[in-house]
N, C-alpha and C. Protein backbone atom coordinates (compact mmCIF):
# COMPACT_ATOMS: atom_id res chain seq x y z
N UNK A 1 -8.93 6.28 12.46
CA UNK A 1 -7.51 6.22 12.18
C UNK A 1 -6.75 5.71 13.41
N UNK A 2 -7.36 6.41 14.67
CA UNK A 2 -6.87 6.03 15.51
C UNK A 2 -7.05 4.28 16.02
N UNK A 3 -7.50 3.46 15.61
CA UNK A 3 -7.95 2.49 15.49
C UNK A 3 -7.30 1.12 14.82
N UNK A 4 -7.00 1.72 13.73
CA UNK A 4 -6.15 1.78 12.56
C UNK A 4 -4.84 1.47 12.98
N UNK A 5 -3.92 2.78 13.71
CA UNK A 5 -2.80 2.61 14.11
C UNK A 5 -2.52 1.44 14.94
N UNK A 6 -3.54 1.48 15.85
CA UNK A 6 -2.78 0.88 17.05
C UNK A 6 -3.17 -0.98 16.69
N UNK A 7 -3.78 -1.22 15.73
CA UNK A 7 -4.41 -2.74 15.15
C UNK A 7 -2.78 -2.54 14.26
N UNK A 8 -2.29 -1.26 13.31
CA UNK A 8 -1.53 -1.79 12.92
C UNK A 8 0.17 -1.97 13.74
N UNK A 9 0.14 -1.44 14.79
CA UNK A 9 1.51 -1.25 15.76
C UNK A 9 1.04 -2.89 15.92
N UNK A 10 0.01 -3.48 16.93
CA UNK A 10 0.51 -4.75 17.18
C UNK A 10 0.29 -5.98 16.12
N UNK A 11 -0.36 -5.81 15.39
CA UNK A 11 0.09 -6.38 13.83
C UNK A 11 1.71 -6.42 13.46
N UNK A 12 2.29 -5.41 13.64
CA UNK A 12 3.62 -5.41 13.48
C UNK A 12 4.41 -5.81 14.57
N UNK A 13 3.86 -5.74 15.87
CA UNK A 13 4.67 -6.86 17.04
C UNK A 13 4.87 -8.09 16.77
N UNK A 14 3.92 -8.45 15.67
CA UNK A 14 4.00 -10.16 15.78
C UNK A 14 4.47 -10.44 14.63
N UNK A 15 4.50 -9.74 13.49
CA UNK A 15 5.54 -10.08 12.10
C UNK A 15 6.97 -9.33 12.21
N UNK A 16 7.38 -8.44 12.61
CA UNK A 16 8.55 -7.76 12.54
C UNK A 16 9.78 -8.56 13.31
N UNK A 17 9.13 -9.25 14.30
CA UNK A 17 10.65 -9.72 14.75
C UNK A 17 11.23 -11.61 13.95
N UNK A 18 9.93 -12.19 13.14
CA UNK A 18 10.01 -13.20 12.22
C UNK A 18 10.90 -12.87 11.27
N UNK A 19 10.16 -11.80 10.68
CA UNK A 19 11.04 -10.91 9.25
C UNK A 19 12.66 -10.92 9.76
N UNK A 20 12.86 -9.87 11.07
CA UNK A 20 13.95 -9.96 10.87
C UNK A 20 14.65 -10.79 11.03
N UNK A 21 14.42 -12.13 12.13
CA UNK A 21 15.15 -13.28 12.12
C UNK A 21 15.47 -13.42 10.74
N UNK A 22 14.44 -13.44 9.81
CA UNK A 22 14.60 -14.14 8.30
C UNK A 22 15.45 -13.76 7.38
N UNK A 23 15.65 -11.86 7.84
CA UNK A 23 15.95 -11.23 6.68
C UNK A 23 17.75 -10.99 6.95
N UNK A 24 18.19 -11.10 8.32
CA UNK A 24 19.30 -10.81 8.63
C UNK A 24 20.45 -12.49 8.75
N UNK A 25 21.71 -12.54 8.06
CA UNK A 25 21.94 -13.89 8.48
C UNK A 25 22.47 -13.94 10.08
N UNK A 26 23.05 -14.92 10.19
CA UNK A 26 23.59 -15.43 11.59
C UNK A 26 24.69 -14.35 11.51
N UNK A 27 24.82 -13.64 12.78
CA UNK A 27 26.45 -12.91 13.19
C UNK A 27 26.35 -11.91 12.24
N UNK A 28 25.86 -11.24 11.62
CA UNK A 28 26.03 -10.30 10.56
C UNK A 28 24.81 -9.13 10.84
N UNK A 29 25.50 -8.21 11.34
CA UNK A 29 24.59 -6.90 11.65
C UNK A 29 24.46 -5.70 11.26
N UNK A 30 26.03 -5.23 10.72
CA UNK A 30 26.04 -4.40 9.99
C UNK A 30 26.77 -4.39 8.78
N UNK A 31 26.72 -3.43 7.66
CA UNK A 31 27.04 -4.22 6.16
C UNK A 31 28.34 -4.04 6.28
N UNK A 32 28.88 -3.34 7.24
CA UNK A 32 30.73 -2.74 7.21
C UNK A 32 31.92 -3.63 7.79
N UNK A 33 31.03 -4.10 8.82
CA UNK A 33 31.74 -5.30 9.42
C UNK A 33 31.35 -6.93 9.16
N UNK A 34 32.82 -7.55 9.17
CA UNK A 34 32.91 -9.02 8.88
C UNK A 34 31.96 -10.04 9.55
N UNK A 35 31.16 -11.07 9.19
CA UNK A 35 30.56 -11.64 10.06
C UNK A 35 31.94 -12.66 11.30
N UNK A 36 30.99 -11.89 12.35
CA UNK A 36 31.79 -12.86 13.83
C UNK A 36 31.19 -13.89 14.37
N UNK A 37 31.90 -14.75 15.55
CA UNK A 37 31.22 -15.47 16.02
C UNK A 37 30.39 -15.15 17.06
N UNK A 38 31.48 -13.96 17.84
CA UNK A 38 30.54 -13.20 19.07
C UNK A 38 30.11 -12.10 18.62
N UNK A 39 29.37 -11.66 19.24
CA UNK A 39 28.71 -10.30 18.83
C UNK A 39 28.59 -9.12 19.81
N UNK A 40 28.66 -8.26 19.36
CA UNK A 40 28.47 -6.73 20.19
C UNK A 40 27.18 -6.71 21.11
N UNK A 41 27.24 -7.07 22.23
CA UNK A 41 25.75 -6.86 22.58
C UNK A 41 25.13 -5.78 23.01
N UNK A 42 25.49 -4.55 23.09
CA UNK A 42 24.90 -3.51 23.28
C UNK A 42 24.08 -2.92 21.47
N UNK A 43 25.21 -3.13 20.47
CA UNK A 43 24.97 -2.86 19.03
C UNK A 43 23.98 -3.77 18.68
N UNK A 44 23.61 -5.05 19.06
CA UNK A 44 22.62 -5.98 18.76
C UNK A 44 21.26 -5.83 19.22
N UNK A 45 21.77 -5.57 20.86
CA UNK A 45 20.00 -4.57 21.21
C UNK A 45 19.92 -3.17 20.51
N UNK A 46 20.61 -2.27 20.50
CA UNK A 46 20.44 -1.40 19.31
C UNK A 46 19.60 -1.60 17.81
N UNK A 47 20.57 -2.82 17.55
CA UNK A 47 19.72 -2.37 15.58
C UNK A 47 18.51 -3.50 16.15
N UNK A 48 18.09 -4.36 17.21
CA UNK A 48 17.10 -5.17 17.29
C UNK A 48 16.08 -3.80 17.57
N UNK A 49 15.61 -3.38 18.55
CA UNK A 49 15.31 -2.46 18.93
C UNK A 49 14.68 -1.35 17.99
N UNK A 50 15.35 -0.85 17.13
CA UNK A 50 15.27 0.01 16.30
C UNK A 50 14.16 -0.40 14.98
N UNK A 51 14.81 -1.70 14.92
CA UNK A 51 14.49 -2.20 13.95
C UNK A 51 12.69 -2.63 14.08
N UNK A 52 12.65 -3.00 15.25
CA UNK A 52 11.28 -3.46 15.70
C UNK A 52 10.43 -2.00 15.84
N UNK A 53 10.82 -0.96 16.31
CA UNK A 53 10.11 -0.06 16.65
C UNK A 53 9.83 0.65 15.07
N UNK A 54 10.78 0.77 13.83
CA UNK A 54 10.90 1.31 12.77
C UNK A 54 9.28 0.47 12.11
N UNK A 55 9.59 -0.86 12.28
CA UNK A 55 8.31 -2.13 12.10
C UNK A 55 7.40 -1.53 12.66
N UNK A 56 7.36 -1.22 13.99
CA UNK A 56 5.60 -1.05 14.48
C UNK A 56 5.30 0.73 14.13
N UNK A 57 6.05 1.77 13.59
CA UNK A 57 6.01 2.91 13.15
C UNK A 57 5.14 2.69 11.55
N UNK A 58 5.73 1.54 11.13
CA UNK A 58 5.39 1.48 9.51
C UNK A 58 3.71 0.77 9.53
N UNK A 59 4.08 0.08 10.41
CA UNK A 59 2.59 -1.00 10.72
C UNK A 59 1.39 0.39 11.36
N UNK A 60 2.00 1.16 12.07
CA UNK A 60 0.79 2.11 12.99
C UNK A 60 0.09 2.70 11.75
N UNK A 61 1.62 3.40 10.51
CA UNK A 61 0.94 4.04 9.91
C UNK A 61 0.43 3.55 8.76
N UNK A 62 0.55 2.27 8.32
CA UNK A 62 -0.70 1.69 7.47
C UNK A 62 -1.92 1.59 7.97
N UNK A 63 -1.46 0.73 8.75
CA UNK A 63 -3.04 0.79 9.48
C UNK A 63 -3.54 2.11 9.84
N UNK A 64 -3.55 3.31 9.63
CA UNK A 64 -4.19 4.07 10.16
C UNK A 64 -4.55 4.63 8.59
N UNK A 65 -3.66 4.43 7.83
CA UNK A 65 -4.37 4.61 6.13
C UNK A 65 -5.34 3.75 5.81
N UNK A 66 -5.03 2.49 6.13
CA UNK A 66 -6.33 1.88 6.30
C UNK A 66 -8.11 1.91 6.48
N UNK A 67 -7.70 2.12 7.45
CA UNK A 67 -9.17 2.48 8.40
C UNK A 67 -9.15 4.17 8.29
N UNK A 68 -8.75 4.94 7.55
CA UNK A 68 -9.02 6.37 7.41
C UNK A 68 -10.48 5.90 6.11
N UNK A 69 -10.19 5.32 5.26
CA UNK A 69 -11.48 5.58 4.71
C UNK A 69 -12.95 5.18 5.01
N UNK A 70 -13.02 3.88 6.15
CA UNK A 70 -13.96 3.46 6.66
C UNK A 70 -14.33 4.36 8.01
N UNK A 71 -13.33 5.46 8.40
CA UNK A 71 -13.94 6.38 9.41
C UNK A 71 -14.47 7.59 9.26
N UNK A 72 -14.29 8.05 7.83
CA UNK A 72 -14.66 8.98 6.90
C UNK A 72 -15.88 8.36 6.35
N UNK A 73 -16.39 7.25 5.82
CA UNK A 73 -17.98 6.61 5.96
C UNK A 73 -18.72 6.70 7.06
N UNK A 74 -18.06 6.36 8.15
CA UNK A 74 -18.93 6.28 9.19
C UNK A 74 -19.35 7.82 10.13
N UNK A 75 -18.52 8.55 9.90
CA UNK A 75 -18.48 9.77 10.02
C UNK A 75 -19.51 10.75 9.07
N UNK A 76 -19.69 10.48 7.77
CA UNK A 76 -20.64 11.02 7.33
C UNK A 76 -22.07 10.17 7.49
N UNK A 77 -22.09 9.16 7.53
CA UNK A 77 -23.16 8.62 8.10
C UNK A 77 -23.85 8.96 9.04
N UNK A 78 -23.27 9.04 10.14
CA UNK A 78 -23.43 9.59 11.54
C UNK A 78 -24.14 11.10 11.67
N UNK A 79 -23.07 11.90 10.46
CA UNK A 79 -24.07 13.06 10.19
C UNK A 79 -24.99 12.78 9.63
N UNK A 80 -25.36 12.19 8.32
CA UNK A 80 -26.67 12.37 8.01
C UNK A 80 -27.53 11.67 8.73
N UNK A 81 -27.11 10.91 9.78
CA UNK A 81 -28.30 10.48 10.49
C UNK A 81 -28.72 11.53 11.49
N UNK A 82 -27.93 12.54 11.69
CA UNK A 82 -28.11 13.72 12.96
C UNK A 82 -29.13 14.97 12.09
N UNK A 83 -29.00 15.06 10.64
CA UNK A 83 -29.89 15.44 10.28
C UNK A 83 -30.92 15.41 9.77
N UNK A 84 -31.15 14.11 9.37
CA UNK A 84 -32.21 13.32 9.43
C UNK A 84 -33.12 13.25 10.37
N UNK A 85 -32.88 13.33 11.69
CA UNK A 85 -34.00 13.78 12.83
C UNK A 85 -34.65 14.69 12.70
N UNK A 86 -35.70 14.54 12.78
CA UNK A 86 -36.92 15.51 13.45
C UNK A 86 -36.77 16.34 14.68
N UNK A 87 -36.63 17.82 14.22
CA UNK A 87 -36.52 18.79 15.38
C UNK A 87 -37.69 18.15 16.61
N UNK A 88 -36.99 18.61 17.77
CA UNK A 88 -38.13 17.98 18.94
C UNK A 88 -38.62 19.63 19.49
């Protein structure tokens, strides 16, 4: 799982900030206010920020649903190969 997460955190470094270019228009950041020409720049690193970290939170925890069932195979594998040995 642990494996999982962290394949899916930087999986989500490299699509999350595309998306949001894509998904947000020009000058328009929040739904309450009018689009401007300048922008708030403390509120812009804010919802950028947030927004990216919310991305690599969602990405950690797929990926760690992911690879939970292939570590739960390999995990019982591992046991039955430990009892599968021959006492020494």
């Amino acid at each position: 799982m642990l494996i999982g997460a962290l394949v899916g955190g930087v999986v989500a470094s490299f699509v999350v900030p595309p998306v949001l270019a894509w998904y947000n228009e020009t000058g328009k950041i929040s739904s309450t206010s009018q689009v401007q020409t300048l922008c708030n720049l403390p509120e812009l690193i804010r919802y950028t920020s947030s927004r990216l970290l919310r991305g690599q939170l969602i990405g950690a925890v797929i990926g760690a649903l992911v690879f939970l069932y292939p570590g739960f195979v390999a995990a019982r594998k591992a046991e039955e190969a430990e009892g599968a040995a021959p006492p020494v």
